[in-house]
PDB file of N, CA and C in Angstrom:
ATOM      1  N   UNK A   1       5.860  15.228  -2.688  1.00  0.00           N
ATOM      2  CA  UNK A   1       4.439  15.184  -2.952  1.00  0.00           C
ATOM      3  C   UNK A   1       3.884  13.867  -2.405  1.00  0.00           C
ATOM      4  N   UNK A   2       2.888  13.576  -1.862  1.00  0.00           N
ATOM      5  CA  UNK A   2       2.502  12.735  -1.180  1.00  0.00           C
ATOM      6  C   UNK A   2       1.481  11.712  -1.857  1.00  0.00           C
ATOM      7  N   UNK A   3       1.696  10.644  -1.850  1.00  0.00           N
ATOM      8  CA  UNK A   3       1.344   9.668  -2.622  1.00  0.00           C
ATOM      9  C   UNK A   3      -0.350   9.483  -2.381  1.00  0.00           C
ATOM     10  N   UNK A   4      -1.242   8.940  -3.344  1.00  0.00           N
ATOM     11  CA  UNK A   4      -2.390   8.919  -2.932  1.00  0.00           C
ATOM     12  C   UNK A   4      -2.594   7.483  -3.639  1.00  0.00           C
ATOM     13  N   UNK A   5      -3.480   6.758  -2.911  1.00  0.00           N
ATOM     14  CA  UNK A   5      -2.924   5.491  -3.139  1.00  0.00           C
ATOM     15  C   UNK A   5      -4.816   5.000  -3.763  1.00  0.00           C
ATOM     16  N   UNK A   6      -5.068   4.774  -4.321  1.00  0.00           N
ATOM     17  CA  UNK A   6      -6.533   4.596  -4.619  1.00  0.00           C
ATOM     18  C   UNK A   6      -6.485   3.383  -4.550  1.00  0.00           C
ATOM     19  N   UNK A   7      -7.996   3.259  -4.034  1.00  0.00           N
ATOM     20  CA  UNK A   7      -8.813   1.384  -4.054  1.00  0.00           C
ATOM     21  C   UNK A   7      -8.662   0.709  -5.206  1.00  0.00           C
ATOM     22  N   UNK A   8      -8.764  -0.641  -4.964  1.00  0.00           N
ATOM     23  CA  UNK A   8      -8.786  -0.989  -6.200  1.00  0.00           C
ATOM     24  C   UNK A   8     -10.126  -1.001  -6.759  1.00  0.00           C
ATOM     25  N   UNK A   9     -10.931  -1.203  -7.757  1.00  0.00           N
ATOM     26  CA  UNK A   9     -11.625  -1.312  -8.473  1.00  0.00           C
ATOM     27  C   UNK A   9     -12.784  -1.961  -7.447  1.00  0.00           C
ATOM     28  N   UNK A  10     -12.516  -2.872  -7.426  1.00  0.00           N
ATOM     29  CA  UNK A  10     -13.295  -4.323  -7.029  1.00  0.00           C
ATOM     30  C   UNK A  10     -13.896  -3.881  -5.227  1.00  0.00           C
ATOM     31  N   UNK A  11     -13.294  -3.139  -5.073  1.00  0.00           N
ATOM     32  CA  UNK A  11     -13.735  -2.593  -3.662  1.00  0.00           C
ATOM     33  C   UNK A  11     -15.037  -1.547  -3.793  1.00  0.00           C
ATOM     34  N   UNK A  12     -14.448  -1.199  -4.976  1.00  0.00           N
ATOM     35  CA  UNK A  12     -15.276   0.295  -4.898  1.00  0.00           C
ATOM     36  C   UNK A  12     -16.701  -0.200  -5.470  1.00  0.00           C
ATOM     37  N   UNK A  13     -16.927  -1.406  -6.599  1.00  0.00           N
ATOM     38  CA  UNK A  13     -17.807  -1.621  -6.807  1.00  0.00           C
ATOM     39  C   UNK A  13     -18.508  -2.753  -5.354  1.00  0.00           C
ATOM     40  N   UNK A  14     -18.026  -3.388  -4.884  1.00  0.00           N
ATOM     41  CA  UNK A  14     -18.498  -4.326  -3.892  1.00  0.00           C
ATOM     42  C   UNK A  14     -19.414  -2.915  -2.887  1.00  0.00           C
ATOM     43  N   UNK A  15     -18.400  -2.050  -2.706  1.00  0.00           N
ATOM     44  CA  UNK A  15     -19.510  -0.660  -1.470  1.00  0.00           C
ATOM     45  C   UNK A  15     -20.401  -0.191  -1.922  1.00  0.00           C
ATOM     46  N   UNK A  16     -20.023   0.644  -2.994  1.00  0.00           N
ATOM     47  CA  UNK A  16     -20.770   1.393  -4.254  1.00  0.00           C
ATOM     48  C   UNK A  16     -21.575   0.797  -4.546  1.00  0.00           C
ATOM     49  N   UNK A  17     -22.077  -0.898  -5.314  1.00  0.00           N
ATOM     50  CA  UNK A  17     -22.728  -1.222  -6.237  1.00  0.00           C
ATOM     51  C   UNK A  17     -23.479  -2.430  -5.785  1.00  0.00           C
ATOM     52  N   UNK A  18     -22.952  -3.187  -5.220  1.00  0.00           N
ATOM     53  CA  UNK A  18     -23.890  -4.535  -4.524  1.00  0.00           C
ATOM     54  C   UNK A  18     -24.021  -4.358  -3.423  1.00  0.00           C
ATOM     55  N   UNK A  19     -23.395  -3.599  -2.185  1.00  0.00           N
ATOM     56  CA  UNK A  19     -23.859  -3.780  -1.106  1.00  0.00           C
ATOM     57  C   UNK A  19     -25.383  -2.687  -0.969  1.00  0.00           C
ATOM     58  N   UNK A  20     -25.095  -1.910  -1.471  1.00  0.00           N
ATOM     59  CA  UNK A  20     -26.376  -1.004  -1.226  1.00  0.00           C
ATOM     60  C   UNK A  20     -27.441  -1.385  -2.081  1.00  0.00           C
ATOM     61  N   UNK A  21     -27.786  -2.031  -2.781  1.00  0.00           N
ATOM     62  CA  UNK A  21     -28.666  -2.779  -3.643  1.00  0.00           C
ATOM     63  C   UNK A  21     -28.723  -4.540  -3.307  1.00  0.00           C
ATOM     64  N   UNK A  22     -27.731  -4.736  -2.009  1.00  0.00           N
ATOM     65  CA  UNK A  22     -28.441  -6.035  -1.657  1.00  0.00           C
ATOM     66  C   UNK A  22     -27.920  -7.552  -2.341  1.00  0.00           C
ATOM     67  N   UNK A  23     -27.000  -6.839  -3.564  1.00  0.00           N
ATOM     68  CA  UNK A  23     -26.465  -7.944  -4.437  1.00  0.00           C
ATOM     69  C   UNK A  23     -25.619  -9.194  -3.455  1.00  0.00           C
ATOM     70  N   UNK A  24     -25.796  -9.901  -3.578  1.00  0.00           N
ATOM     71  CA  UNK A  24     -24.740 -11.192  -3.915  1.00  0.00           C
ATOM     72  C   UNK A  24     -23.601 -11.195  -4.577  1.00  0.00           C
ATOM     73  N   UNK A  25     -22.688 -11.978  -4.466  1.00  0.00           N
ATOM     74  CA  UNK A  25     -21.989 -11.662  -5.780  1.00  0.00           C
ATOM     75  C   UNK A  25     -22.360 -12.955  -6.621  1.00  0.00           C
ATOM     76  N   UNK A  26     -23.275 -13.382  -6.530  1.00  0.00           N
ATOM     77  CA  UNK A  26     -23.983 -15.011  -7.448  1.00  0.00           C
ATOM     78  C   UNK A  26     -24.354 -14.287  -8.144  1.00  0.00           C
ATOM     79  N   UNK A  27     -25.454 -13.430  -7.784  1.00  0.00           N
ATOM     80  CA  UNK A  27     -26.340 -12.461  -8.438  1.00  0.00           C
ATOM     81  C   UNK A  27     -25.907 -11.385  -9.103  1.00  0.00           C
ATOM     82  N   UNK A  28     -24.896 -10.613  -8.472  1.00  0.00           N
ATOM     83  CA  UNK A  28     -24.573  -9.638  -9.315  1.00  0.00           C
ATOM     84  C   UNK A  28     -23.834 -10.144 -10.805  1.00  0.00           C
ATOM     85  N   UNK A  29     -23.089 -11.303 -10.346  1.00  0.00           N
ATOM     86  CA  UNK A  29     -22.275 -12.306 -11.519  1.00  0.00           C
ATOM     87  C   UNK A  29     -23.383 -12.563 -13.033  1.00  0.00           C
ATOM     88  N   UNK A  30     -24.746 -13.201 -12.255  1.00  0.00           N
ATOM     89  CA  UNK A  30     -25.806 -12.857 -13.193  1.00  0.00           C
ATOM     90  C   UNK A  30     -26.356 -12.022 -14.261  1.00  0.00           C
ATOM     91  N   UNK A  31     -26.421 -10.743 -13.364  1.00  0.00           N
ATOM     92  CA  UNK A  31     -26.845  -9.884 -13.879  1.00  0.00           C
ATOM     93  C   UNK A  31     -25.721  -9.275 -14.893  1.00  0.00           C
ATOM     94  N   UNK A  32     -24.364  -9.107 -14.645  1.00  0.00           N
ATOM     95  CA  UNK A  32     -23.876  -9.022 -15.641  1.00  0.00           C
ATOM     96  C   UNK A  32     -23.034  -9.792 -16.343  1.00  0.00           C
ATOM     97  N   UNK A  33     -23.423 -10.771 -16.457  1.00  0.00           N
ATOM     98  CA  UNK A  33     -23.295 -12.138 -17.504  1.00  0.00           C
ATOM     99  C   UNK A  33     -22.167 -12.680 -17.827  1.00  0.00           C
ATOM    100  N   UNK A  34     -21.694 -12.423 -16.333  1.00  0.00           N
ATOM    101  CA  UNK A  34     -20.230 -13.642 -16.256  1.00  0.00           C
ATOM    102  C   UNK A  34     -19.956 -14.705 -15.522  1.00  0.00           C
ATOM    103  N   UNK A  35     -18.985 -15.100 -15.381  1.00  0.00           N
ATOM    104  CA  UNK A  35     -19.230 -16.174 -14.339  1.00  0.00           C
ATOM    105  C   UNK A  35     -18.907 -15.655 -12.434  1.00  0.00           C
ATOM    106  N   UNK A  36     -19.310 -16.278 -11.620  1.00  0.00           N
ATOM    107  CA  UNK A  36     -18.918 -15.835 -10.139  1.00  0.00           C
ATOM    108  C   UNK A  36     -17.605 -15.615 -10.097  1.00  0.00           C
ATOM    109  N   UNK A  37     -17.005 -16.907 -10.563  1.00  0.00           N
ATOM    110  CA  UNK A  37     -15.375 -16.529 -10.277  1.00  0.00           C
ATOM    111  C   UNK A  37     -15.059 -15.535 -11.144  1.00  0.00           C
ATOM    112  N   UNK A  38     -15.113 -14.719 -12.370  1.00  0.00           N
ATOM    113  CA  UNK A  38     -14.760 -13.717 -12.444  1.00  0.00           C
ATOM    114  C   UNK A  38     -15.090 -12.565 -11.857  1.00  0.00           C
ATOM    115  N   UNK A  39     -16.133 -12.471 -11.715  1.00  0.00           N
ATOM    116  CA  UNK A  39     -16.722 -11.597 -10.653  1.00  0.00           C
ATOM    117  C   UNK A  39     -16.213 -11.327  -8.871  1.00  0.00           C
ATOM    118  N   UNK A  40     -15.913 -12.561  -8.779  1.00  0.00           N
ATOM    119  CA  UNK A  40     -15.093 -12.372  -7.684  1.00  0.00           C
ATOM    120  C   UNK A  40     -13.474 -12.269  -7.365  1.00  0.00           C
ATOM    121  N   UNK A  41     -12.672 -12.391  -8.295  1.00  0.00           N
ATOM    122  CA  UNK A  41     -11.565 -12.594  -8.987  1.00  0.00           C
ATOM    123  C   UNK A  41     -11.385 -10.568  -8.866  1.00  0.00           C
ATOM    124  N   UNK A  42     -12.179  -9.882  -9.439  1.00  0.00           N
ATOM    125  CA  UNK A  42     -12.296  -8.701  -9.674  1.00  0.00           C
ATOM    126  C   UNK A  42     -12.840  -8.126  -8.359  1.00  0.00           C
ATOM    127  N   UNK A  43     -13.905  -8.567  -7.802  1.00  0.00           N
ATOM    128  CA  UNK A  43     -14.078  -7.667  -6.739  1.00  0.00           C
ATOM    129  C   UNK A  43     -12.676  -7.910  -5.480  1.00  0.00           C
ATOM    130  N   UNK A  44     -12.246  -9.114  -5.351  1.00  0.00           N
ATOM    131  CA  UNK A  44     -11.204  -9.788  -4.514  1.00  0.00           C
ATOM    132  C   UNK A  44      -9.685  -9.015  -5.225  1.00  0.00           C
ATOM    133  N   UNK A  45      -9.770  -8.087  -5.787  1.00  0.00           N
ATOM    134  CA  UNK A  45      -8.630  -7.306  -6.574  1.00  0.00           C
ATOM    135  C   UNK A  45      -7.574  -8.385  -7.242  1.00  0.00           C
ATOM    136  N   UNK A  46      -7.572  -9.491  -7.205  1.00  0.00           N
ATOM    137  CA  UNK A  46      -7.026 -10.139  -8.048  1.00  0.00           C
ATOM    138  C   UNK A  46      -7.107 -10.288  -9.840  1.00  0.00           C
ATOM    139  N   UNK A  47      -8.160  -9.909 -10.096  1.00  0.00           N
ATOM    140  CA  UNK A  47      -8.106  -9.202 -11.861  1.00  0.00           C
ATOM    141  C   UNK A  47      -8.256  -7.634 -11.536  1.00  0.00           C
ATOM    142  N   UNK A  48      -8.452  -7.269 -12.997  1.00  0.00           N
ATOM    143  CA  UNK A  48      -8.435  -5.654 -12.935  1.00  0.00           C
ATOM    144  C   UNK A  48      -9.644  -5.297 -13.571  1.00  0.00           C
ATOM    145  N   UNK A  49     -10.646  -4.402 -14.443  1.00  0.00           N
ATOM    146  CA  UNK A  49     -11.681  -4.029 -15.081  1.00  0.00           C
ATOM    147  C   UNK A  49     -11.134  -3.927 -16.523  1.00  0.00           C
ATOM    148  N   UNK A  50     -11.575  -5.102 -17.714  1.00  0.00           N
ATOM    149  CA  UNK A  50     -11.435  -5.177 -18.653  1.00  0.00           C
ATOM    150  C   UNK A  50     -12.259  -4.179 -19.442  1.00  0.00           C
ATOM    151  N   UNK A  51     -12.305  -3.589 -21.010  1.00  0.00           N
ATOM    152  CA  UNK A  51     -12.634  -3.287 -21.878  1.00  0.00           C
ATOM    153  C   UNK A  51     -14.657  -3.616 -21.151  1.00  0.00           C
ATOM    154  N   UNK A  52     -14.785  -5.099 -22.051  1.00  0.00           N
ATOM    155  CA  UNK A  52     -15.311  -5.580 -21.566  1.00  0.00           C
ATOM    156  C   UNK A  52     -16.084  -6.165 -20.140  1.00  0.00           C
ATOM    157  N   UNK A  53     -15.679  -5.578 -19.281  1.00  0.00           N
ATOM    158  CA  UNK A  53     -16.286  -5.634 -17.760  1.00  0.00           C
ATOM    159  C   UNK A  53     -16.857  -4.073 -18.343  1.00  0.00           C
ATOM    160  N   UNK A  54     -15.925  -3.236 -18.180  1.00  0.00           N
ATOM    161  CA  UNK A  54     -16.107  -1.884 -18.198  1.00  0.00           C
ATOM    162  C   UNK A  54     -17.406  -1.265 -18.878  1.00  0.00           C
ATOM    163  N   UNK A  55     -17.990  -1.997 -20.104  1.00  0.00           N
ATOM    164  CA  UNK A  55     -19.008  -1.675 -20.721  1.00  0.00           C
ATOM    165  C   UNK A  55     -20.214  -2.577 -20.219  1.00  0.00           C
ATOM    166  N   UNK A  56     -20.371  -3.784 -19.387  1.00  0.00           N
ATOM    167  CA  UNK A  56     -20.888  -4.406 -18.588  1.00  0.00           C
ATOM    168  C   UNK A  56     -21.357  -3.452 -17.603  1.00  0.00           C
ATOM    169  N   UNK A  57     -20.204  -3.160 -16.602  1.00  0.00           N
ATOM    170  CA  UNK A  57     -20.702  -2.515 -15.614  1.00  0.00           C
ATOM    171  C   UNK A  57     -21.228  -1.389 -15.717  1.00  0.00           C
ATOM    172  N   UNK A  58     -20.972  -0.473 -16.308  1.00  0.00           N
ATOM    173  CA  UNK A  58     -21.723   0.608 -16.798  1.00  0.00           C
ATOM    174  C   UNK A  58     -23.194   0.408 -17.386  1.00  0.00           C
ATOM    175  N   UNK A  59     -23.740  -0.409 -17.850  1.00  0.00           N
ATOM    176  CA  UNK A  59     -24.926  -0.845 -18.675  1.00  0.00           C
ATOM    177  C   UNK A  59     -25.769  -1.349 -17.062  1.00  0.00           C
ATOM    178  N   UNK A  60     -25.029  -1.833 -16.030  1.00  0.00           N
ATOM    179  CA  UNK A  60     -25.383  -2.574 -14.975  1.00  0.00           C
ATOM    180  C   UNK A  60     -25.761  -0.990 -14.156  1.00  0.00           C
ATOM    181  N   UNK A  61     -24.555  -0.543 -13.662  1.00  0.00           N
ATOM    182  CA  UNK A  61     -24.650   0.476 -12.936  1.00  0.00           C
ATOM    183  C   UNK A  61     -24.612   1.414 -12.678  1.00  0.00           C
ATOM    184  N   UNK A  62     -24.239   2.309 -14.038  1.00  0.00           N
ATOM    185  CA  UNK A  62     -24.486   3.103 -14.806  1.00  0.00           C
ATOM    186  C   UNK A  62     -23.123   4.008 -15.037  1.00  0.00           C
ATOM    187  N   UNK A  63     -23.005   5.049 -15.003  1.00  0.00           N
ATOM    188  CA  UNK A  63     -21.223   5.285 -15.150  1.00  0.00           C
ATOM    189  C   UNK A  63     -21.054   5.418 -16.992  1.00  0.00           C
ATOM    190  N   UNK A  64     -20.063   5.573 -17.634  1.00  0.00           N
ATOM    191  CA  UNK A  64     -19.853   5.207 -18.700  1.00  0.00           C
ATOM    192  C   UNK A  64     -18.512   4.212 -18.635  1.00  0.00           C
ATOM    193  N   UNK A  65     -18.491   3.987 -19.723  1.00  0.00           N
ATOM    194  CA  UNK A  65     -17.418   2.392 -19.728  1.00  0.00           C
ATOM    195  C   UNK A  65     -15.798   3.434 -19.547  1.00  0.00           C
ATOM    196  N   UNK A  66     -15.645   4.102 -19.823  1.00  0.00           N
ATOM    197  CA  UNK A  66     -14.708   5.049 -19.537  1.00  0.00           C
ATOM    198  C   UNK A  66     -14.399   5.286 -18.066  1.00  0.00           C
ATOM    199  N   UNK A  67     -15.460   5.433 -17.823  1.00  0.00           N
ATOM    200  CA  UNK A  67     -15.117   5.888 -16.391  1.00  0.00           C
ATOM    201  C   UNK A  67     -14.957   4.774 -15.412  1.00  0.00           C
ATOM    202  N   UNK A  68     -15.525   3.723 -15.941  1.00  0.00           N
ATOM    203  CA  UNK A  68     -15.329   2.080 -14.845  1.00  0.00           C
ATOM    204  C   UNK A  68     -13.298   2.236 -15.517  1.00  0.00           C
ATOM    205  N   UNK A  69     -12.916   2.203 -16.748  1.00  0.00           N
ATOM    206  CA  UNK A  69     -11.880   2.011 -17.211  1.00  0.00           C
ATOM    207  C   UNK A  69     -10.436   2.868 -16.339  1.00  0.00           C
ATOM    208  N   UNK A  70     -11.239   4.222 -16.003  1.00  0.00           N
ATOM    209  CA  UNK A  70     -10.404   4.872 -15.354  1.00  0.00           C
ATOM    210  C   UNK A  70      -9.801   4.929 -13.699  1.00  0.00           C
ATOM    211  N   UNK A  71     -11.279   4.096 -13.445  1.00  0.00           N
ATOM    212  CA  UNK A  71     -10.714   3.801 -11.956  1.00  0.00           C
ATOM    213  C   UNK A  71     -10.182   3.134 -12.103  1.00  0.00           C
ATOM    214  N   UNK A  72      -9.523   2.009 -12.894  1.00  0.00           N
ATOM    215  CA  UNK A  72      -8.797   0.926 -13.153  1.00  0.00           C
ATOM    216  C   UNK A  72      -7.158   1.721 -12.973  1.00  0.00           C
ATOM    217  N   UNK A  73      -7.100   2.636 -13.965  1.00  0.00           N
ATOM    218  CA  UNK A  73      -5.459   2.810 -14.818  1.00  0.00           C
ATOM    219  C   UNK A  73      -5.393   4.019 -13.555  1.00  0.00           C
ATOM    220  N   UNK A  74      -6.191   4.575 -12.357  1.00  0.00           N
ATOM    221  CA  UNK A  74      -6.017   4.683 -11.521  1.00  0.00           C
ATOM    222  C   UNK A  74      -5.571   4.519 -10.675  1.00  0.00           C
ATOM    223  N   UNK A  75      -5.873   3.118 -10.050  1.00  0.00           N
ATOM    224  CA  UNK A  75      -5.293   2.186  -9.605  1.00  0.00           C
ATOM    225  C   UNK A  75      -4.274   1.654  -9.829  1.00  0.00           C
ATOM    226  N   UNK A  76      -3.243   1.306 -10.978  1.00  0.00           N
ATOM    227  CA  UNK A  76      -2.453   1.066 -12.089  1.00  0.00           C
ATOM    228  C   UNK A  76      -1.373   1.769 -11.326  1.00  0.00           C
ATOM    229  N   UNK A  77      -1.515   3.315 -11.554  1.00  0.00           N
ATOM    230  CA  UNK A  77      -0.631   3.974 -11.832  1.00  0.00           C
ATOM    231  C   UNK A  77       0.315   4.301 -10.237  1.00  0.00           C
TER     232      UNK A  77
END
């Protein structure tokens, strides 16, 4: 069976979510009320989508916190 290898997280929101709306990642860091370096830490796939990001980003970009959570353990697996 052939492996399917999914993005990480941090990609999908950088295409998906700030580039087509123009974000920064200063700004997007802003808007959902963390600092840059975590924000970039996560989009740079070096963290993963916490509890907490997960209900962030969803409130930001809509989605439910579940579903930011699942592209995560997606990725994971």
């Amino acid at each position: 069976m052939p492996m399917h290898n999914p993005p990480h997280p941090g990609e999908v929101i950088r295409a998906l979510c700030l580039k087509p709306l123009g974000l920064s990642v200063t700004r997007a860091a802003q808007g959902l009320g963390v600092s840059r370096k975590t924000l970039s830490e996560l989009l740079n796939g070096r963290s993963g989508i916490s509890p907490d990001m997960a209900i962030r980003l969803a409130r930001a970009f809509g989605g439910s916190p579940q579903s930011w959570l699942a592209q995560q353990m997606q990725f994971e697996l």
